[in-house]
PDB file of N, CA and C in Angstrom:
ATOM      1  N   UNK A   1       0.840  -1.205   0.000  1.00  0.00           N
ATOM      2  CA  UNK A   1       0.000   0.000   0.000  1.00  0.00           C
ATOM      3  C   UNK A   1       0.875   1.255   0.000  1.00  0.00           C
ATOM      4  N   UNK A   2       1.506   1.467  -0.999  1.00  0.00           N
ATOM      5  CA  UNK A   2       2.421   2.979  -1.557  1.00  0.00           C
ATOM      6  C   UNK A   2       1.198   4.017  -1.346  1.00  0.00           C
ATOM      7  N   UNK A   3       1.469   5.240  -0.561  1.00  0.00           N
ATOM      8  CA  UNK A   3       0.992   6.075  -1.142  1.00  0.00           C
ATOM      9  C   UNK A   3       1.827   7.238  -1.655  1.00  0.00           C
ATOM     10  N   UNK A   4       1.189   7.965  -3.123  1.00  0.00           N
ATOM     11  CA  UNK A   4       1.441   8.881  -3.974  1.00  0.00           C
ATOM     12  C   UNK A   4       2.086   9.983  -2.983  1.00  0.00           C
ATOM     13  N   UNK A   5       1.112  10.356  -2.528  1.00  0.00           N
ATOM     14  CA  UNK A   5       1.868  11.938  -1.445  1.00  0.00           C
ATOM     15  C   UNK A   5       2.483  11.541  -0.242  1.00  0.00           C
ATOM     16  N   UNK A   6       3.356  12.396   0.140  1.00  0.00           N
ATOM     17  CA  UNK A   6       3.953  12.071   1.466  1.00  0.00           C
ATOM     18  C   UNK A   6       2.847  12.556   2.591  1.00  0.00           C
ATOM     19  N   UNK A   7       2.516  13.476   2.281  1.00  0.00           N
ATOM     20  CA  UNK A   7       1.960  14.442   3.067  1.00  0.00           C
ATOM     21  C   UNK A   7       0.549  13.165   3.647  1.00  0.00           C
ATOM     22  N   UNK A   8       0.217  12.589   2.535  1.00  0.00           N
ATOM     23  CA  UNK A   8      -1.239  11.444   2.859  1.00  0.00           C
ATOM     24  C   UNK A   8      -0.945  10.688   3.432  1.00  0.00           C
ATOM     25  N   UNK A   9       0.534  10.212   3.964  1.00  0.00           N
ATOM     26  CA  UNK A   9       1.535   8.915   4.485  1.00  0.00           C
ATOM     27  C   UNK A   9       1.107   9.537   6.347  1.00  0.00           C
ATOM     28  N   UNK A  10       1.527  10.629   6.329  1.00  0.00           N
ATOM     29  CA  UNK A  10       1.232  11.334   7.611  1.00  0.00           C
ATOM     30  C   UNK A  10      -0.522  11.497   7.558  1.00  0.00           C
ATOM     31  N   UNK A  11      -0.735  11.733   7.300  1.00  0.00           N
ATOM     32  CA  UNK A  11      -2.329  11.692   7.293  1.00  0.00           C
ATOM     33  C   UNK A  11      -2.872  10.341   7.640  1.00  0.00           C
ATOM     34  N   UNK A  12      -2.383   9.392   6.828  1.00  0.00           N
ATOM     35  CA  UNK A  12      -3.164   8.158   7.142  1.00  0.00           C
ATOM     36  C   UNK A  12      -2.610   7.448   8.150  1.00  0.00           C
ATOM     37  N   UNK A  13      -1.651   8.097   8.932  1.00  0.00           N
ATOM     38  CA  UNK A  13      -0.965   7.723  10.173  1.00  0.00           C
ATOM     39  C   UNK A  13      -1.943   8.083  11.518  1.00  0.00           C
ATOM     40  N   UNK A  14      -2.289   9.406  11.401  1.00  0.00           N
ATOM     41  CA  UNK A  14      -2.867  10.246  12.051  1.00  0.00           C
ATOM     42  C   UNK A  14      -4.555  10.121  12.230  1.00  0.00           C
ATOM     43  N   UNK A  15      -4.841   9.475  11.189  1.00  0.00           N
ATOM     44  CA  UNK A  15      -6.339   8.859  10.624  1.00  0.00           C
ATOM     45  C   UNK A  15      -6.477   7.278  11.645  1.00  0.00           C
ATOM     46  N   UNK A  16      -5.609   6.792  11.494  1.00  0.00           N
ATOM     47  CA  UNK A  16      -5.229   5.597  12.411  1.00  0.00           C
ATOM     48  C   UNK A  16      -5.216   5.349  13.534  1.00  0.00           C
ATOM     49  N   UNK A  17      -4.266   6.682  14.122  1.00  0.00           N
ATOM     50  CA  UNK A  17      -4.377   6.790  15.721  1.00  0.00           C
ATOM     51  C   UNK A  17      -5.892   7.327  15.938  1.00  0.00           C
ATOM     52  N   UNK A  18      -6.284   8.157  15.462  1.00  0.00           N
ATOM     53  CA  UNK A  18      -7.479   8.413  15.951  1.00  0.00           C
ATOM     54  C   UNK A  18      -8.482   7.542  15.484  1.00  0.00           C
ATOM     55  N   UNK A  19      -8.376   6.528  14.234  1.00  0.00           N
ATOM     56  CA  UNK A  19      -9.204   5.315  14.705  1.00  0.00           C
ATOM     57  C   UNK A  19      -9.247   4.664  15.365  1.00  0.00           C
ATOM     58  N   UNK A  20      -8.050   4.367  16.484  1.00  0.00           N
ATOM     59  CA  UNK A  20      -7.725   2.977  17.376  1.00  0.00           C
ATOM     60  C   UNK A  20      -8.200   4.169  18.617  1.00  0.00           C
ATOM     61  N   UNK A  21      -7.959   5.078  18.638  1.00  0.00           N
ATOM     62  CA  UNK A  21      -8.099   5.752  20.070  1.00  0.00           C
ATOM     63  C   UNK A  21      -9.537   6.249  20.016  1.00  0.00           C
TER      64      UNK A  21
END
């Protein structure tokens, strides 16, 4: 699962923690 932008790499990091939390 590459993603295109870096910037979406941090995003879908951040999307994550606040799904598990």
């Amino acid at each position: 699962m590459h993603i295109l932008k870096k910037p979406d790499l941090s995003d879908l990091k951040l999307r994550e923690k606040l799904a598990k939390g």
